[in-house]
Protein backbone atom coordinates (compact mmCIF):
# COMPACT_ATOMS: atom_id res chain seq x y z
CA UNK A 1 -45.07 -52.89 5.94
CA UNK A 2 -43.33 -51.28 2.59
CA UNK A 3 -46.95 -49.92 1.42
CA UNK A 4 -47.26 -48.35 4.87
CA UNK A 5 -43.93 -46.78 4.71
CA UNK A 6 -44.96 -46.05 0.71
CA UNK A 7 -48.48 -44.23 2.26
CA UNK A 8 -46.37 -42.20 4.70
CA UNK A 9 -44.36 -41.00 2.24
CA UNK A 10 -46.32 -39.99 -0.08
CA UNK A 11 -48.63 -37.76 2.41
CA UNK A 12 -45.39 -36.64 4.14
CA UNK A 13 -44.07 -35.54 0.22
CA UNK A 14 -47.30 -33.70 -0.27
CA UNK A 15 -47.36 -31.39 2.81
CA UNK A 16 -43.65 -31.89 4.07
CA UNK A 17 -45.10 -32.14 7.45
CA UNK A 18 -44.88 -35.56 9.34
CA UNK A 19 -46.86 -36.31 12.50
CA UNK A 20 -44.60 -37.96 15.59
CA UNK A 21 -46.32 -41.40 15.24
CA UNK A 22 -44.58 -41.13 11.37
CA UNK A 23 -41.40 -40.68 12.27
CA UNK A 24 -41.28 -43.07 14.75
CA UNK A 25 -42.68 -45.35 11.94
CA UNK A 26 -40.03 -43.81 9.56
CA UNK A 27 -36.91 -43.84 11.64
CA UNK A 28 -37.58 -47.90 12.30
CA UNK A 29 -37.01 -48.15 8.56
CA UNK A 30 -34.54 -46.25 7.78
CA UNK A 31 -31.69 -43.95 8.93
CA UNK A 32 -33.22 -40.63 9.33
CA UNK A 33 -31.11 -37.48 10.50
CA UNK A 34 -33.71 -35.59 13.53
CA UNK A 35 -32.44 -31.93 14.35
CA UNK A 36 -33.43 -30.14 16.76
CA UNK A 37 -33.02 -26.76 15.84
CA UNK A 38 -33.94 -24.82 18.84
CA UNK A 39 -31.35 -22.94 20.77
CA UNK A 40 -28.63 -24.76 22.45
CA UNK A 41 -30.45 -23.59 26.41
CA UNK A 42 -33.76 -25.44 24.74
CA UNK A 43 -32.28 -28.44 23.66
CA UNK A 44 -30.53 -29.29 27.29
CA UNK A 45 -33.63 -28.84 28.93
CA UNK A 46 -34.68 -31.60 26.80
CA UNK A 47 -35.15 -33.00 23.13
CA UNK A 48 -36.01 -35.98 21.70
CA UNK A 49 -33.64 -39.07 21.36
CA UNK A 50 -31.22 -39.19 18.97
CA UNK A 51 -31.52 -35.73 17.73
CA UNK A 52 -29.18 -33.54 17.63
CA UNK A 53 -29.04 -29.41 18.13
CA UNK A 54 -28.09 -27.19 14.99
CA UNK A 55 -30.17 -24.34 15.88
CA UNK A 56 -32.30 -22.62 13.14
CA UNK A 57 -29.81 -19.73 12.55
CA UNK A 58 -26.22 -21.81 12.07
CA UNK A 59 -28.13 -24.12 9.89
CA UNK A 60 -26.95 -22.79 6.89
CA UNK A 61 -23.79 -22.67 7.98
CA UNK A 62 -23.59 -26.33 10.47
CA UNK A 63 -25.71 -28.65 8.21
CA UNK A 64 -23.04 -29.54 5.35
CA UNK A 65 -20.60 -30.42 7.69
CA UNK A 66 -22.57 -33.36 9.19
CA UNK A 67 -25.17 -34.43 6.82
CA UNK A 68 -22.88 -34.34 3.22
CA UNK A 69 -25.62 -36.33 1.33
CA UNK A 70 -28.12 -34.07 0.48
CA UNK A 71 -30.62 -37.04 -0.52
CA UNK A 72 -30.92 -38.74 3.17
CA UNK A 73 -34.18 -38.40 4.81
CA UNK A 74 -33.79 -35.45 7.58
CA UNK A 75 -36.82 -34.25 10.34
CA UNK A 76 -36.20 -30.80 11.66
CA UNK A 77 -38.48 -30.01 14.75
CA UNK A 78 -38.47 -27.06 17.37
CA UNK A 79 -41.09 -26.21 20.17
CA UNK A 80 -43.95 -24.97 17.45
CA UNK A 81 -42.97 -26.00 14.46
CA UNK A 82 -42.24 -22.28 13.19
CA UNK A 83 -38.76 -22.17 13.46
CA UNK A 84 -38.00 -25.81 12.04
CA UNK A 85 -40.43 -24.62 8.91
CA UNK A 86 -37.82 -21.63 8.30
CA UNK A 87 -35.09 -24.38 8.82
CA UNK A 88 -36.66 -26.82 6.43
CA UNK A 89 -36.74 -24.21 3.73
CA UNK A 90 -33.38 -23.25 4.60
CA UNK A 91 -32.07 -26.81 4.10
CA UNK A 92 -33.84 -27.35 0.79
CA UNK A 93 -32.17 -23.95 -0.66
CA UNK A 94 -28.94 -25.54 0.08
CA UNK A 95 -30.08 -28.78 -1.87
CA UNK A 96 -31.87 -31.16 0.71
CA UNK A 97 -34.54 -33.12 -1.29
CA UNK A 98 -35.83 -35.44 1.79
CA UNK A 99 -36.82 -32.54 4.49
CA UNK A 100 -39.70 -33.04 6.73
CA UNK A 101 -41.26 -30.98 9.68
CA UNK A 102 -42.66 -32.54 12.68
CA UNK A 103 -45.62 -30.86 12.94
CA UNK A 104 -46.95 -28.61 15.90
CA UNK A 105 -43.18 -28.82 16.99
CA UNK A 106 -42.62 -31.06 20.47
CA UNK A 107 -44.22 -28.82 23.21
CA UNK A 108 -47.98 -30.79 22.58
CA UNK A 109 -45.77 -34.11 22.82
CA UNK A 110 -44.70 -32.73 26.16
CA UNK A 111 -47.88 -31.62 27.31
CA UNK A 112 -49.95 -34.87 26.35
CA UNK A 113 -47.24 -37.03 28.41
């Protein structure tokens, strides 16, 4: 089980980008932070569980006063994936060393279901 987690990792370290099957995977093994950051509007209409909504432009200004540790694992997603790449650069200006995107964003999860 660790050398799976160890495999994710390390792909998700190279690109940054994590698939949903990996952080399902990931968030059974450890605490990891999920933020949605689409607008407010978006996130009612739905989101995924446990996430909650900082939207891409308070990020900057939101993130520090929830997440203080700036080593714990966070996955930023939005509808596309665009805005929660900005976000994830955003986050590791400010010092975040464990930022992933879900890639595609969650509209093909939608779609598929």
């Amino acid at each position: 089980m660790l050398r799976k987690l160890k495999k994710i990792l390390y792909r998700s370290i190279t690109n940054k980008e994590i698939s949903y099957e990996e952080l399902i995977k990931m968030s059974k093994e450890k605490l990891v932070y999920l933020i949605d950051v689409r607008s407010s509007q978006e996130f009612e209409e739905g989101h995924l569980d446990g996430a909650i909504n900082i939207s891409v432009y308070n990020i900057e200004n939101e993130v520090e006063k929830i997440i203080k540790n700036k080593e714990e694992v966070i996955i930023v997603y939005c509808s596309s994936g665009t805005r929660s790449k900005n976000a994830k650069n955003i986050l590791e200006k400010l010092g975040y060393t464990n930022v992933y995107n879900l890639k595609n964003g969650i509209d093909k999860l939608w779609v598929s279901s």
